[in-house]
PDB file of N, CA and C in Angstrom:
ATOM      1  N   UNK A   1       0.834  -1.179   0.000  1.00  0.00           N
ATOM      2  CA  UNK A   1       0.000   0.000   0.000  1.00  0.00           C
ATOM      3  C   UNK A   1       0.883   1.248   0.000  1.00  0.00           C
ATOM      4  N   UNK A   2       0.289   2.415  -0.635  1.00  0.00           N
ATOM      5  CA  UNK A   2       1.030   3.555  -0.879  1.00  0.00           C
ATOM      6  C   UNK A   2       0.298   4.694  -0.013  1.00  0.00           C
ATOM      7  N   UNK A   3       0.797   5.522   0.119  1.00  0.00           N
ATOM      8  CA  UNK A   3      -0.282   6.806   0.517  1.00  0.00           C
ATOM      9  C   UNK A   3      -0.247   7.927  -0.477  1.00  0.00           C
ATOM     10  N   UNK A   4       0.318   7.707  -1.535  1.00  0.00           N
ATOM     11  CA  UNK A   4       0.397   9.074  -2.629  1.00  0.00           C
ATOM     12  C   UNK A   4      -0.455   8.303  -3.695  1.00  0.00           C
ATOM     13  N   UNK A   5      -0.438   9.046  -4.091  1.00  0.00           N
ATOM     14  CA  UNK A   5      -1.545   9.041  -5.883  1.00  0.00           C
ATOM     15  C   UNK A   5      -1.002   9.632  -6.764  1.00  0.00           C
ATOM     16  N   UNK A   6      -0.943   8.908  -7.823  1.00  0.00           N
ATOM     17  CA  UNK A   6      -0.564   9.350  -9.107  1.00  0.00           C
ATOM     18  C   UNK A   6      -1.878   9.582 -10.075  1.00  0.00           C
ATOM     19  N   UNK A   7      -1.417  10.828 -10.608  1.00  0.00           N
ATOM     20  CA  UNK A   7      -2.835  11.421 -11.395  1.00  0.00           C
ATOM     21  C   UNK A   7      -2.374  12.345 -12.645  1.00  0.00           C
ATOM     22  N   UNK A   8      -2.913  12.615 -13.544  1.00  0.00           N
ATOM     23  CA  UNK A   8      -2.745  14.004 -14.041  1.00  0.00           C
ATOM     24  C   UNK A   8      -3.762  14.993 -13.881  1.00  0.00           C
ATOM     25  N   UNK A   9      -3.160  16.197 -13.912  1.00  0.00           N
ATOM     26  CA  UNK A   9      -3.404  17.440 -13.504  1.00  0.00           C
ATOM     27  C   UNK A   9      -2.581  18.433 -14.174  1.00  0.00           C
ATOM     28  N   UNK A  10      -3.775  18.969 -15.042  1.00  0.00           N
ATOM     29  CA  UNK A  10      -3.375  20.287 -15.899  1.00  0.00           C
ATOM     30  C   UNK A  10      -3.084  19.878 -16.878  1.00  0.00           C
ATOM     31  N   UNK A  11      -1.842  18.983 -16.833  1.00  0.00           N
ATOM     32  CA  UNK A  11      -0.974  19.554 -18.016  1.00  0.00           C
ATOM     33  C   UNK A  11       0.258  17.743 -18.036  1.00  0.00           C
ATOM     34  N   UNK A  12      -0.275  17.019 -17.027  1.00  0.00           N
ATOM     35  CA  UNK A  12       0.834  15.805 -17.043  1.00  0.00           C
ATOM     36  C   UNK A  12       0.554  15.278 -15.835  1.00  0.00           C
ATOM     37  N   UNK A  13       1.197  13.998 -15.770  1.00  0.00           N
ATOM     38  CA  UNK A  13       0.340  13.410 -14.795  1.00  0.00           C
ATOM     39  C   UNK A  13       2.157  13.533 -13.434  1.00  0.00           C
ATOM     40  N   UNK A  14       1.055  13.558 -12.619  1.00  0.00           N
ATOM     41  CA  UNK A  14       1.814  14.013 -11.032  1.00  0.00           C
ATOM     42  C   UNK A  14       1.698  12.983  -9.805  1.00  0.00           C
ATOM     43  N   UNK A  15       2.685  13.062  -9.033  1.00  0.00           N
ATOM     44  CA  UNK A  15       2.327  12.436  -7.912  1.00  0.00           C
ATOM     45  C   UNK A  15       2.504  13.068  -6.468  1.00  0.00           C
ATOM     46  N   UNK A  16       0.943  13.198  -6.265  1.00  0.00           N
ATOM     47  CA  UNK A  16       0.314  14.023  -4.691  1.00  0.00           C
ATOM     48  C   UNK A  16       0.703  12.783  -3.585  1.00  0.00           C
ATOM     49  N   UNK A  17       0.852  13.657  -2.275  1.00  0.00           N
ATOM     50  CA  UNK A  17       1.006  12.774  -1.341  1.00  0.00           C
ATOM     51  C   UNK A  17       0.667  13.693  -0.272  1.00  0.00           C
ATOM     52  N   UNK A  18      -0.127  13.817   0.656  1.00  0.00           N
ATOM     53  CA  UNK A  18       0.034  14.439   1.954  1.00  0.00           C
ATOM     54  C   UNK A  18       0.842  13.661   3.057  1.00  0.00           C
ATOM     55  N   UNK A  19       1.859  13.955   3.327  1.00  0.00           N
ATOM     56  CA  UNK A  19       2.815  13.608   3.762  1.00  0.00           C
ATOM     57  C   UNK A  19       2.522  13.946   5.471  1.00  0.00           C
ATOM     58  N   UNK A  20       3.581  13.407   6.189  1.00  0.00           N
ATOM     59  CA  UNK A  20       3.338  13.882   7.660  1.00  0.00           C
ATOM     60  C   UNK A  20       3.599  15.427   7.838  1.00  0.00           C
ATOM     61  N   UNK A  21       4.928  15.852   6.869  1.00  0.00           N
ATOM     62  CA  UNK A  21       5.097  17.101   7.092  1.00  0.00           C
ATOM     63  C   UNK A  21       4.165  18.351   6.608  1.00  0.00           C
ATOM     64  N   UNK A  22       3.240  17.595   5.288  1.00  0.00           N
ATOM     65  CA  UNK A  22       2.363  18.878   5.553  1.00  0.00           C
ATOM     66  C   UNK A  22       1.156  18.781   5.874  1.00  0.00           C
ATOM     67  N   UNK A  23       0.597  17.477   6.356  1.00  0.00           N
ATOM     68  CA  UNK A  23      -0.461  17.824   6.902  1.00  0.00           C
ATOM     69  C   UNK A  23      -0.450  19.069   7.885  1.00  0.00           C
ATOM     70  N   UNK A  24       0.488  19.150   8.852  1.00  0.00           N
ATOM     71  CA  UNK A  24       0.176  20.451   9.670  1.00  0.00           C
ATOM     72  C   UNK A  24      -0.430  21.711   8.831  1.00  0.00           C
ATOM     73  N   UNK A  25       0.398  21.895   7.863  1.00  0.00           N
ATOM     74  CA  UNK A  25       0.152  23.569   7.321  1.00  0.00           C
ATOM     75  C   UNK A  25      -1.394  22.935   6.543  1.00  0.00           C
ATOM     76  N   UNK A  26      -2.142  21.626   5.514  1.00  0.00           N
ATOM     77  CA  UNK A  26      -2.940  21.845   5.622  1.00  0.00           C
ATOM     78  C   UNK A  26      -4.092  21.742   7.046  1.00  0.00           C
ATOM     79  N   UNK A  27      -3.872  21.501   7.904  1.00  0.00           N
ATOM     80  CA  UNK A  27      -4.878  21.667   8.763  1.00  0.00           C
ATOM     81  C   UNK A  27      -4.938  23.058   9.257  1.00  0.00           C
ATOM     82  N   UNK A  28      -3.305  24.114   9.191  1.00  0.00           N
ATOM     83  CA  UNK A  28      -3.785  25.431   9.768  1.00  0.00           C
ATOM     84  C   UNK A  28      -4.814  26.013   8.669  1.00  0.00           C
ATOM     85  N   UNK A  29      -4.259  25.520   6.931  1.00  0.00           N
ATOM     86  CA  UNK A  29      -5.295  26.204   5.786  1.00  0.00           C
ATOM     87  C   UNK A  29      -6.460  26.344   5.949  1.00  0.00           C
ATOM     88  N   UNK A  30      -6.960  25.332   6.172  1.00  0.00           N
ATOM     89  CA  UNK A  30      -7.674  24.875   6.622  1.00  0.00           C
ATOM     90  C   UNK A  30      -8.713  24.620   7.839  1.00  0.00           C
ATOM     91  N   UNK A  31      -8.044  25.060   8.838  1.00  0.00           N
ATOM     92  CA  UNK A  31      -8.952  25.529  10.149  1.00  0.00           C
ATOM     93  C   UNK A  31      -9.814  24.232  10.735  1.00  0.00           C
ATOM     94  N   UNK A  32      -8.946  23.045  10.550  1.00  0.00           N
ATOM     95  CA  UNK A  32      -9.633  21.502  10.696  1.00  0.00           C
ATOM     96  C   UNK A  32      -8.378  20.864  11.039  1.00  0.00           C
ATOM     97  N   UNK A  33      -8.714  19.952  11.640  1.00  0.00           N
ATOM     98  CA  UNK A  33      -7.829  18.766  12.157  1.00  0.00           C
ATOM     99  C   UNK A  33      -8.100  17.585  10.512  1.00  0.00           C
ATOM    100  N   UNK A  34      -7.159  16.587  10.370  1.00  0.00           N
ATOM    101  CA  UNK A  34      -7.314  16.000   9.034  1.00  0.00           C
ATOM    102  C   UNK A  34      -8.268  14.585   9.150  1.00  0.00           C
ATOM    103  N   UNK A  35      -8.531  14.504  10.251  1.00  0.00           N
ATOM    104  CA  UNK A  35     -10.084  13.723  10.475  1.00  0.00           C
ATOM    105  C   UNK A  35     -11.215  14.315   9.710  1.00  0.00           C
ATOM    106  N   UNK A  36     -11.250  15.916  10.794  1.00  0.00           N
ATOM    107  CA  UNK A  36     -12.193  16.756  10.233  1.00  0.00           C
ATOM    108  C   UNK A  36     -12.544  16.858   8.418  1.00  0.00           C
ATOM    109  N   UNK A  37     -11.496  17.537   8.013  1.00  0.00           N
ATOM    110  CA  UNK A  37     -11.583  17.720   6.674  1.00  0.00           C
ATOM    111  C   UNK A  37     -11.937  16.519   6.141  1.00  0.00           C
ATOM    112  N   UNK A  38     -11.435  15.182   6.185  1.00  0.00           N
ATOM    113  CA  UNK A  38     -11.986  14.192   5.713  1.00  0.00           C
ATOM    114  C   UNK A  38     -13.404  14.015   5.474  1.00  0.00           C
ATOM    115  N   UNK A  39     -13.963  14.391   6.747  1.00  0.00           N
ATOM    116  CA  UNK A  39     -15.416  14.391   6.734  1.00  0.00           C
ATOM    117  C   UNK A  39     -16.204  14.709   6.308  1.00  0.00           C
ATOM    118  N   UNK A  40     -15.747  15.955   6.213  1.00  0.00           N
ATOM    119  CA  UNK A  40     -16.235  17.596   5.841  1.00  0.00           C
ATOM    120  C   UNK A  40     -16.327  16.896   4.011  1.00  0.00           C
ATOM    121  N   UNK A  41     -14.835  16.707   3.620  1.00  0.00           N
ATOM    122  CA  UNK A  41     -14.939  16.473   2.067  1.00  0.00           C
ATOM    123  C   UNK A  41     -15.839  15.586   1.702  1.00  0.00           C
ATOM    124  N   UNK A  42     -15.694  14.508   2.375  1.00  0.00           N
ATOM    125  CA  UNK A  42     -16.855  13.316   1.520  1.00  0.00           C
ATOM    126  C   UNK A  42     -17.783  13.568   1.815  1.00  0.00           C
ATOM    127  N   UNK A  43     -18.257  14.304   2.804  1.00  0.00           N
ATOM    128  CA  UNK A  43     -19.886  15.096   2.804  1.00  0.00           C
ATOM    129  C   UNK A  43     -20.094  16.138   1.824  1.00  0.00           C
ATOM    130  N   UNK A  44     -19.492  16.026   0.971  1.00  0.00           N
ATOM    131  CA  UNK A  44     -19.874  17.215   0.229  1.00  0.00           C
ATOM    132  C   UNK A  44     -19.823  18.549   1.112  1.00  0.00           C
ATOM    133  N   UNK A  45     -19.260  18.757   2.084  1.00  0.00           N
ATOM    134  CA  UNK A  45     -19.067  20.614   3.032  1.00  0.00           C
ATOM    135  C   UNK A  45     -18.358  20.847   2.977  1.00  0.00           C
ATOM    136  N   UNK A  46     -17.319  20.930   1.949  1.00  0.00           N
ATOM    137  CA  UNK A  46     -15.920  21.430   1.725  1.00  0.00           C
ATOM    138  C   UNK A  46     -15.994  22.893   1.237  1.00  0.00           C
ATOM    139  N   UNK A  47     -14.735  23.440   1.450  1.00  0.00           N
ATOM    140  CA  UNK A  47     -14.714  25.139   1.510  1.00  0.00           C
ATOM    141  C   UNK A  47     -13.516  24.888  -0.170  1.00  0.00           C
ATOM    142  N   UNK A  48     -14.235  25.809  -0.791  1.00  0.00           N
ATOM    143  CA  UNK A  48     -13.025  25.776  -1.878  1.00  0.00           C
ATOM    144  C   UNK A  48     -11.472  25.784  -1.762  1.00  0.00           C
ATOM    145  N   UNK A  49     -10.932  26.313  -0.834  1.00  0.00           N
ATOM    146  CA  UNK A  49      -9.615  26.124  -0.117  1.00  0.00           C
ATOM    147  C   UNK A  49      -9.407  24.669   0.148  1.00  0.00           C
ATOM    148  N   UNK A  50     -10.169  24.035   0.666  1.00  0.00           N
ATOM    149  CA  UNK A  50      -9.886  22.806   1.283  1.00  0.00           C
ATOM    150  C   UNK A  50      -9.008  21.679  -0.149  1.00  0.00           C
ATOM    151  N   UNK A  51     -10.205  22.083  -1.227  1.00  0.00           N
ATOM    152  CA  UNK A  51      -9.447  21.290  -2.151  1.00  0.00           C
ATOM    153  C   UNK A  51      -8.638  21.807  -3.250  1.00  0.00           C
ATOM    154  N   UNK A  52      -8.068  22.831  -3.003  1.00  0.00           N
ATOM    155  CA  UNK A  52      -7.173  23.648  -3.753  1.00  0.00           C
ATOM    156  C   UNK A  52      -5.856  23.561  -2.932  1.00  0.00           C
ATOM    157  N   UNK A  53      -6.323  23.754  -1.187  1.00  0.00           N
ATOM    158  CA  UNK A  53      -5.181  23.162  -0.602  1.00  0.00           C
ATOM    159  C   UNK A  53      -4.802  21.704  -0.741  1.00  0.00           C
ATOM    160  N   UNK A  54      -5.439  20.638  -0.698  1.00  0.00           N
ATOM    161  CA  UNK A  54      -5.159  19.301  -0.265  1.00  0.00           C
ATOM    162  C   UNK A  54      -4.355  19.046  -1.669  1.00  0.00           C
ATOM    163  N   UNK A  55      -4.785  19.499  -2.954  1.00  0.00           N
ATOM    164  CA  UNK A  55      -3.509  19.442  -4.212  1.00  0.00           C
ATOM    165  C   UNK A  55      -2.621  20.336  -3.985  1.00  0.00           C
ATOM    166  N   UNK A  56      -2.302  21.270  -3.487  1.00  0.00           N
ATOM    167  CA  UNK A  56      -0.793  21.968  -4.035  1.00  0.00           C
ATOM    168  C   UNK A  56      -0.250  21.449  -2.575  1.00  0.00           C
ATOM    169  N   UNK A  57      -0.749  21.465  -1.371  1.00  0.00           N
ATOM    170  CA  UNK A  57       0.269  20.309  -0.728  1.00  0.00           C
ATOM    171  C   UNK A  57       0.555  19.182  -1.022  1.00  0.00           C
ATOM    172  N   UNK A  58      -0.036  18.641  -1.810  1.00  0.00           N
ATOM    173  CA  UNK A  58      -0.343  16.852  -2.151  1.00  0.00           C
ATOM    174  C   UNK A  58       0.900  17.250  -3.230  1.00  0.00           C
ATOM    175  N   UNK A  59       0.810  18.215  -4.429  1.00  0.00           N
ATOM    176  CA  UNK A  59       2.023  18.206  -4.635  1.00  0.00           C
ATOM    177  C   UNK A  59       3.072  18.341  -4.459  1.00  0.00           C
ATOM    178  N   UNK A  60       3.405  19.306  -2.801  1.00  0.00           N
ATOM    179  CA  UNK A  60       4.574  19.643  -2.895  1.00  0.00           C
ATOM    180  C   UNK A  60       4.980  18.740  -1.692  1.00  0.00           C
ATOM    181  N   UNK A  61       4.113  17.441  -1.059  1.00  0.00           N
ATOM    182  CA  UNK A  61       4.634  16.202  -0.384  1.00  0.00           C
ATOM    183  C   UNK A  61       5.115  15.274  -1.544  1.00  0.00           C
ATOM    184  N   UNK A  62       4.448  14.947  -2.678  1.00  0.00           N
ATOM    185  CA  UNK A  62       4.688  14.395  -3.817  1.00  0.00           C
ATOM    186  C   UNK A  62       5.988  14.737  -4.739  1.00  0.00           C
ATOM    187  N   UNK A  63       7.052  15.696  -3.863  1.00  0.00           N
ATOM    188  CA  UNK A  63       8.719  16.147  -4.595  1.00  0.00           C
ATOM    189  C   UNK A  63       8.529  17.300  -5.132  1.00  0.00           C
ATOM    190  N   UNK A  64       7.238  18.195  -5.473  1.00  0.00           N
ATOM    191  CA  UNK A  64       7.302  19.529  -5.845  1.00  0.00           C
ATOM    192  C   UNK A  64       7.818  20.538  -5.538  1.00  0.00           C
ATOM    193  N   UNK A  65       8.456  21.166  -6.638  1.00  0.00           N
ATOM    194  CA  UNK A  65       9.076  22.448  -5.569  1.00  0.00           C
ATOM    195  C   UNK A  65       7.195  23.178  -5.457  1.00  0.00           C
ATOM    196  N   UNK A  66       7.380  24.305  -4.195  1.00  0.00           N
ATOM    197  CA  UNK A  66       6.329  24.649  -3.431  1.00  0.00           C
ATOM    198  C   UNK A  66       5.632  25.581  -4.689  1.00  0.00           C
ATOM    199  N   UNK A  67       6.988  26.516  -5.375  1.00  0.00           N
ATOM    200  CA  UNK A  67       6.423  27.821  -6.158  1.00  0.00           C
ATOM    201  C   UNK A  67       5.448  26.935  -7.278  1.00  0.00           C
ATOM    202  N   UNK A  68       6.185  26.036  -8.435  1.00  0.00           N
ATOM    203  CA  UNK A  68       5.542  25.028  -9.206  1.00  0.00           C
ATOM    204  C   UNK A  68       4.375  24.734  -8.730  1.00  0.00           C
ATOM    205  N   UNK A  69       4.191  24.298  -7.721  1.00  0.00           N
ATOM    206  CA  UNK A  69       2.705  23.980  -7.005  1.00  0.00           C
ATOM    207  C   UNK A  69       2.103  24.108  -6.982  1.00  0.00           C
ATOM    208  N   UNK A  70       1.946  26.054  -6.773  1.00  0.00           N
ATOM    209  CA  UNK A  70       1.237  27.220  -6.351  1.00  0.00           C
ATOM    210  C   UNK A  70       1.181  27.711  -8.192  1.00  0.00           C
ATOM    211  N   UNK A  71       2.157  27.336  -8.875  1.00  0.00           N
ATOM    212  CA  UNK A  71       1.808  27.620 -10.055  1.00  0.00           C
ATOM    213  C   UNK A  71       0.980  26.600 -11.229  1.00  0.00           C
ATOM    214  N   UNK A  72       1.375  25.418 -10.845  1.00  0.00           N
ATOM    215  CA  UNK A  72       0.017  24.762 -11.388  1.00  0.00           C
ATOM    216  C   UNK A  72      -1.562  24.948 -10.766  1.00  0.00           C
ATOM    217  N   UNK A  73      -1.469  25.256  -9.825  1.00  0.00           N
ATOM    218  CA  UNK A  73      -2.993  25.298  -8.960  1.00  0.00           C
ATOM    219  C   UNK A  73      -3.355  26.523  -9.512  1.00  0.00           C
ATOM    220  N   UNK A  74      -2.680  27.337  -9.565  1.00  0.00           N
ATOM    221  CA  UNK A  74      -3.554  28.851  -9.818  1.00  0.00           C
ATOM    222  C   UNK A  74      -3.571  28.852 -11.472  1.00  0.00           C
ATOM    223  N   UNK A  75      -3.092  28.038 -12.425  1.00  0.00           N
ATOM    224  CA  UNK A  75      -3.639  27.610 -13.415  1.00  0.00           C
ATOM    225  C   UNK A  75      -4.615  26.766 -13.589  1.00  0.00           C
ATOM    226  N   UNK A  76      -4.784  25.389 -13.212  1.00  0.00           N
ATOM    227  CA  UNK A  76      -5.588  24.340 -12.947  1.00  0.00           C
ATOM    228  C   UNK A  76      -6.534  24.265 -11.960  1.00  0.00           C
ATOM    229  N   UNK A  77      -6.437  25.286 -10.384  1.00  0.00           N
ATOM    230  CA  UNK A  77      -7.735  24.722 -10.117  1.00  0.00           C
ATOM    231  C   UNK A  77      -8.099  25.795  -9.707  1.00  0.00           C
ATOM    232  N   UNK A  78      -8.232  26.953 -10.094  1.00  0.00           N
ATOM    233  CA  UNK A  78      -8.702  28.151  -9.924  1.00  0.00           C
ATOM    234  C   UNK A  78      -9.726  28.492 -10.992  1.00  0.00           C
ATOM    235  N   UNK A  79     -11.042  29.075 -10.470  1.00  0.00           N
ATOM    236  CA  UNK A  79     -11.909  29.129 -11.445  1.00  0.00           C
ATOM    237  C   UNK A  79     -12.326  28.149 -12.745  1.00  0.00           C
ATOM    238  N   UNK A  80     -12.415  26.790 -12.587  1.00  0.00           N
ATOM    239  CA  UNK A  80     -12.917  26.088 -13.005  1.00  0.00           C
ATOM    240  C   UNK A  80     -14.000  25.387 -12.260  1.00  0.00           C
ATOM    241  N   UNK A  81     -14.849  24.324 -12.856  1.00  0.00           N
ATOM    242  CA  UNK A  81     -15.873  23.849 -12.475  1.00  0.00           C
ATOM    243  C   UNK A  81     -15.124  22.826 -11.073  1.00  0.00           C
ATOM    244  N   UNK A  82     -15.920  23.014 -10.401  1.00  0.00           N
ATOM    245  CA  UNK A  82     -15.353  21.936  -9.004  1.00  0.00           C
ATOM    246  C   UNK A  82     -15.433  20.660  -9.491  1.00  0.00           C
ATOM    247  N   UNK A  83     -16.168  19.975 -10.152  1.00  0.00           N
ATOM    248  CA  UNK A  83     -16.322  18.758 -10.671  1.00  0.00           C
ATOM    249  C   UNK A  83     -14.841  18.244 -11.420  1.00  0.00           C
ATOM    250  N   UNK A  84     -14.089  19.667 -11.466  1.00  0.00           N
ATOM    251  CA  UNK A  84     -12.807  19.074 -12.391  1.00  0.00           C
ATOM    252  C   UNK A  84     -11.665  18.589 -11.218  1.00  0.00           C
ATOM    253  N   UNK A  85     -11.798  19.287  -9.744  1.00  0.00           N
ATOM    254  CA  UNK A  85     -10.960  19.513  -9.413  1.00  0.00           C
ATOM    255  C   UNK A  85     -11.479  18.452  -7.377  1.00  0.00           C
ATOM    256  N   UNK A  86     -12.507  18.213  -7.232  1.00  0.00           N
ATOM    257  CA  UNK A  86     -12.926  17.589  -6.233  1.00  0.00           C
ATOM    258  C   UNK A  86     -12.495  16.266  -6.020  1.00  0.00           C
ATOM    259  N   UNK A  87     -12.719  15.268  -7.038  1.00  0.00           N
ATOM    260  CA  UNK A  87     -12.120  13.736  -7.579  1.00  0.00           C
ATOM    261  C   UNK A  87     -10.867  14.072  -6.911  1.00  0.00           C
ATOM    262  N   UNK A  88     -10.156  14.551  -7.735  1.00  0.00           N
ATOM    263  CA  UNK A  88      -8.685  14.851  -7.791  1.00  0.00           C
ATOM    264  C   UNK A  88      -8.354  14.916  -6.277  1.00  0.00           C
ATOM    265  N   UNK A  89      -8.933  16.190  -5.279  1.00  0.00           N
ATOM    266  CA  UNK A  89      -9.081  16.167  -4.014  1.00  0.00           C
ATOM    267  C   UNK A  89      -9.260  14.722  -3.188  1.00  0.00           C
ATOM    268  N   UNK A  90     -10.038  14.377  -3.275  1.00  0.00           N
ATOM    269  CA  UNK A  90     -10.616  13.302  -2.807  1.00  0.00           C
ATOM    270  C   UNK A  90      -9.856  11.940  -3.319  1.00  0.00           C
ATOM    271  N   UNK A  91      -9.346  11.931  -4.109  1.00  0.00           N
ATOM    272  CA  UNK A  91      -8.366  10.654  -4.072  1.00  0.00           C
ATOM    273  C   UNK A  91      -6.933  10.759  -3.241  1.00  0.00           C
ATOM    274  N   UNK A  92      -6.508  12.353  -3.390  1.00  0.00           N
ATOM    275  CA  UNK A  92      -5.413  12.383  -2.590  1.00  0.00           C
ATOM    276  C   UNK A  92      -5.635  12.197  -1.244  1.00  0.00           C
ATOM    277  N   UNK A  93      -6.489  12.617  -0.450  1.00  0.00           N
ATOM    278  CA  UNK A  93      -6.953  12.828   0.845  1.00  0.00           C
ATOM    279  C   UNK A  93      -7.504  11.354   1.324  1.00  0.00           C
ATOM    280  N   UNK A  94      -7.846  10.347   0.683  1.00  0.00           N
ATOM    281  CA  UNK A  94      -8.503   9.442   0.502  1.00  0.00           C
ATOM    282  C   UNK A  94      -6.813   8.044   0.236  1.00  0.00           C
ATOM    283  N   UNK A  95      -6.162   8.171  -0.334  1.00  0.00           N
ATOM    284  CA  UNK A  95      -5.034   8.046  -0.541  1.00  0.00           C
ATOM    285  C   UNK A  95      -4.110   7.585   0.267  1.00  0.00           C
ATOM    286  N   UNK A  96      -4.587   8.690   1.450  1.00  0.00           N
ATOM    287  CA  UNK A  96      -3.160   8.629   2.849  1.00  0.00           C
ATOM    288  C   UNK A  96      -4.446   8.360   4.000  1.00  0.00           C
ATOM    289  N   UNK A  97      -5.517   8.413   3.754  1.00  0.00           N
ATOM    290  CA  UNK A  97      -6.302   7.893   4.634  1.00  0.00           C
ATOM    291  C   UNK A  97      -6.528   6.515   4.349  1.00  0.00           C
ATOM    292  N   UNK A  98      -6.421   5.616   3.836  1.00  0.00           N
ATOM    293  CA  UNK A  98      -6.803   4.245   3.689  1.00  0.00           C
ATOM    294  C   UNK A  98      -5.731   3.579   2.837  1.00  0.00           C
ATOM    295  N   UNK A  99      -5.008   4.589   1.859  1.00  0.00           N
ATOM    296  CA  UNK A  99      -3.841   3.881   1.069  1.00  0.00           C
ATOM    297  C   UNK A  99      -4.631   3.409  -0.278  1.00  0.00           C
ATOM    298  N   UNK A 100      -3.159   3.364  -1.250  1.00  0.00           N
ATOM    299  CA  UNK A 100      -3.683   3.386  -2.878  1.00  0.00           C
ATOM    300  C   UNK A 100      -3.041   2.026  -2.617  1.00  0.00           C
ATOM    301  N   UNK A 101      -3.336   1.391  -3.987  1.00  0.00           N
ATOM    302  CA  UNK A 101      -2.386   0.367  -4.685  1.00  0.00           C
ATOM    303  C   UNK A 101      -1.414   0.696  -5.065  1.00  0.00           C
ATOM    304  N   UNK A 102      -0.176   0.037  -4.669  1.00  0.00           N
ATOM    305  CA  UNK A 102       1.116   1.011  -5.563  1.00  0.00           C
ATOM    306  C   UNK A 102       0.762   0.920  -6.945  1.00  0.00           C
ATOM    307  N   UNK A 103       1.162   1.733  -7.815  1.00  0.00           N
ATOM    308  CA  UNK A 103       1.060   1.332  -9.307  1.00  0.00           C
ATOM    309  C   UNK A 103       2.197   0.246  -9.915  1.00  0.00           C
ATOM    310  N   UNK A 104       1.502  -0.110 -10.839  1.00  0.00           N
ATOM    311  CA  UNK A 104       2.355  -1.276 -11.046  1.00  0.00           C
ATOM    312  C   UNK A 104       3.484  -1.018 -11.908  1.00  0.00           C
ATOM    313  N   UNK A 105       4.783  -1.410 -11.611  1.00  0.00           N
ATOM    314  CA  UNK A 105       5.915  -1.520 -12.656  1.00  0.00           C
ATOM    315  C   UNK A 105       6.097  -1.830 -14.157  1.00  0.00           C
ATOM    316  N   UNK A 106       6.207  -1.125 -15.032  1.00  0.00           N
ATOM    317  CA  UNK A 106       6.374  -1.604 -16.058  1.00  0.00           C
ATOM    318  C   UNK A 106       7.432  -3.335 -16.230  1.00  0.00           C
ATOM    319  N   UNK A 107       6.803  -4.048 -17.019  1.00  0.00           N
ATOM    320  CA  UNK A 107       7.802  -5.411 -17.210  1.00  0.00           C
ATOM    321  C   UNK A 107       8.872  -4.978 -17.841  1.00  0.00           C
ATOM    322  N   UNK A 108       9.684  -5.842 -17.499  1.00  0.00           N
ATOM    323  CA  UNK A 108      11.246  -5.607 -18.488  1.00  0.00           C
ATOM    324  C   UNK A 108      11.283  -6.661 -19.366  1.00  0.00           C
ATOM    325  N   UNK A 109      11.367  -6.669 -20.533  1.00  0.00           N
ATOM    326  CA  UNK A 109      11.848  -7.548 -21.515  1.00  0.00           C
ATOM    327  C   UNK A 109      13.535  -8.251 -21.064  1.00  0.00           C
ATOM    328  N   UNK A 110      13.387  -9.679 -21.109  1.00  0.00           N
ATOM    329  CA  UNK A 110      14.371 -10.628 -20.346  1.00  0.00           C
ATOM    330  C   UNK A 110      15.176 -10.653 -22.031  1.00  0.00           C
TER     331      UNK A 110
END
């Protein structure tokens, strides 16, 4: 089991992770403990921050530099339909709460 997700977003596909180190800064974004937000998200009561934060930390636990981050998000999930950008939320957050499948290795020709 993994706790990051591999996805694309924007422009190529990425790998989010909320990591131990940033859950803190998203829970100050956030104004929730990461139980909370969990909750909050799959109930549908999420604050647009919540899932604008949980990707550009998810990317920058996932090896991003922070600025890149902040610069794909304010391309990609700013002012678009939430439907583009909630999934996306919700698998990362979903991810490190229960764990992905690792993805699988490409075979090597013997």
């Amino acid at each position: 089991m993994s706790v990051s997700h591999l996805a694309f977003f924007g422009d190529a596909e990425y790998r989010f992770c909320l990591t131990d180190a940033v859950i803190p800064e998203l829970e100050r974004l956030t104004g929730s403990g990461i139980g909370t937000l969990f909750v909050r998200l799959v109930a549908n009561q999420f604050h647009l921050g919540d899932l604008t934060s949980i990707i550009r930390l998810g990317l920058i636990g996932g090896g991003m530099d922070p600025q890149r981050a902040q610069e794909l998000v304010s391309t990609y999930a700013v002012n678009v339909p939430f439907d583009q950008i909630f999934p996306l939320a919700v698998d990362v957050l979903t991810a490190r709460w229960t764990g992905a499948e690792a993805e699988a290795q490409p075979e090597v020709a013997a």
